[in-house]
C-alpha atoms as a PDB file:
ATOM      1  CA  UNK A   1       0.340  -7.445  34.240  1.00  0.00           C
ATOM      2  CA  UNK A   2       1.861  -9.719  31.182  1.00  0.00           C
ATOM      3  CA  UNK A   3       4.453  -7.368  29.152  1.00  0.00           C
ATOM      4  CA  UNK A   4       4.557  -8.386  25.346  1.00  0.00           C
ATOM      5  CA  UNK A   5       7.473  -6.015  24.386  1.00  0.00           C
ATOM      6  CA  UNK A   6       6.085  -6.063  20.325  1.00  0.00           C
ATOM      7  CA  UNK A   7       2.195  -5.197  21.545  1.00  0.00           C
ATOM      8  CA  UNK A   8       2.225  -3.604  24.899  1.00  0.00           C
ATOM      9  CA  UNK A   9       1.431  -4.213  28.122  1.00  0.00           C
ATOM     10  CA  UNK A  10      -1.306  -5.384  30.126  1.00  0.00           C
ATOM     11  CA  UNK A  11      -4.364  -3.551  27.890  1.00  0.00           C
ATOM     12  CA  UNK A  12      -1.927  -0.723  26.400  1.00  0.00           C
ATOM     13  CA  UNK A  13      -1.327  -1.932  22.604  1.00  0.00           C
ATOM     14  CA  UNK A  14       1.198   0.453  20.750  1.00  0.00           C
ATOM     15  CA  UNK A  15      -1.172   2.226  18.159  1.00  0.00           C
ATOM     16  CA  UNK A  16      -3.755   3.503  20.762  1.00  0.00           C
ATOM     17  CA  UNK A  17      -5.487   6.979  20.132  1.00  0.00           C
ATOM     18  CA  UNK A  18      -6.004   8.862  23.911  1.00  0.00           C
ATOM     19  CA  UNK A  19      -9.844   7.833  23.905  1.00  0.00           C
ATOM     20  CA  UNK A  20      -9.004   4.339  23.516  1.00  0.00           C
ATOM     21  CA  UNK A  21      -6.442   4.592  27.025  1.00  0.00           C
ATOM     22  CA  UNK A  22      -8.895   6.946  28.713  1.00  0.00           C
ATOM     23  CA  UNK A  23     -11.821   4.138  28.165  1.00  0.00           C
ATOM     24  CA  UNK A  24      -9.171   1.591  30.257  1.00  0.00           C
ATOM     25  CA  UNK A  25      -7.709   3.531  32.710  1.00  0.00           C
ATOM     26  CA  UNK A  26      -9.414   6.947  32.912  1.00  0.00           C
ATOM     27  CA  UNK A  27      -8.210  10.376  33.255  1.00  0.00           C
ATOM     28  CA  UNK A  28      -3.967  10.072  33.719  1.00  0.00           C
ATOM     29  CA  UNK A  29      -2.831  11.816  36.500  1.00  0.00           C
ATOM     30  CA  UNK A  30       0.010  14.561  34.553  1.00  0.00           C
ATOM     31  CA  UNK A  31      -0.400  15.679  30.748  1.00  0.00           C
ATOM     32  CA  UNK A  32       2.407  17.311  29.387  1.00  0.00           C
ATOM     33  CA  UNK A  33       3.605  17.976  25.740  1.00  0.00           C
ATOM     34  CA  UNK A  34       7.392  17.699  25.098  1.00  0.00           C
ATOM     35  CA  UNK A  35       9.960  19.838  23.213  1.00  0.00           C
ATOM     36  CA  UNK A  36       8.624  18.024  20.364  1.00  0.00           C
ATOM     37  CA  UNK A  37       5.212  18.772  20.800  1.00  0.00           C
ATOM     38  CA  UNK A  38       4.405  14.922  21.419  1.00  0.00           C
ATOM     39  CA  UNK A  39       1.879  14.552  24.680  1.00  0.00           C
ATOM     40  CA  UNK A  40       3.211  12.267  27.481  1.00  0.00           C
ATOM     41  CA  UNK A  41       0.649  10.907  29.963  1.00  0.00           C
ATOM     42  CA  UNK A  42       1.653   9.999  33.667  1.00  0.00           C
ATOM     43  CA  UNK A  43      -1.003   7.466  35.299  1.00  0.00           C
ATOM     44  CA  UNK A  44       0.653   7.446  39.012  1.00  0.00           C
ATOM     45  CA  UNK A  45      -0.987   4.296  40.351  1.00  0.00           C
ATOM     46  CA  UNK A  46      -0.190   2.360  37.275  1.00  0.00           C
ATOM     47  CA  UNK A  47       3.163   3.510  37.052  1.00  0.00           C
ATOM     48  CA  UNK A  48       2.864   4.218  33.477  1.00  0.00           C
ATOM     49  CA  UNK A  49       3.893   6.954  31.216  1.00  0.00           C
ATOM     50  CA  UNK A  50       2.958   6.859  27.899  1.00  0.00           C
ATOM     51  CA  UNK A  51       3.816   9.224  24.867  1.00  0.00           C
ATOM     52  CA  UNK A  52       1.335   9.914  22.357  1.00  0.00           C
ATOM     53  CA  UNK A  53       3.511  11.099  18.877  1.00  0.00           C
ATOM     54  CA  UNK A  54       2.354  14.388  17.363  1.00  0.00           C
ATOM     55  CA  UNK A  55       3.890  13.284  13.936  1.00  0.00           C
ATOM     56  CA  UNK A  56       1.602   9.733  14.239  1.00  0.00           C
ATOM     57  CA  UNK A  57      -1.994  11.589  14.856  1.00  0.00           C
ATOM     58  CA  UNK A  58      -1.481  11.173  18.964  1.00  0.00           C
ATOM     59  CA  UNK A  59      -1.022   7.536  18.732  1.00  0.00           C
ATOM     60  CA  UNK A  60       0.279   5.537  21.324  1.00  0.00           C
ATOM     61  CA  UNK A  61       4.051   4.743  20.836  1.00  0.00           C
ATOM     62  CA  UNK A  62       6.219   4.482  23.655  1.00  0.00           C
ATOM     63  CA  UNK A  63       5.487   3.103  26.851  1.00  0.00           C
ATOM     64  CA  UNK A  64       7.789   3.376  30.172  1.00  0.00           C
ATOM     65  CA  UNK A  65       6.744   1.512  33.480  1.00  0.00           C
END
């Protein structure tokens, strides 16, 4: 897995919609939206857990691993 901390990491580019990560990696393990509405995905195996900002049409904008 090659971390590029302006891109990504791995496949995961910042600026993803959720079809785009789903096509990679599948259904995540956990969905849950936070207090500000803004959907965080949990992929176990991966130890990822992306958020998906409400206020940026769901894209793909924060990435902890």
């Amino acid at each position: 897995m090659i971390v590029n901390p302006k891109n990504g990491i791995d496949q995961l580019l910042f600026g993803m919609s959720h079809a785009d990560v789903t096509s990679l990696y599948g259904k995540a393990d956990n969905v849950f939206l936070d207090e500000e509405e803004n959907s965080i995905w949990v992929y176990n195996a991966l130890q990822f857990r992306l958020t998906f900002y409400a206020d940026e049409n769901f894209r793909l904008g924060y990435i902890i691993t």
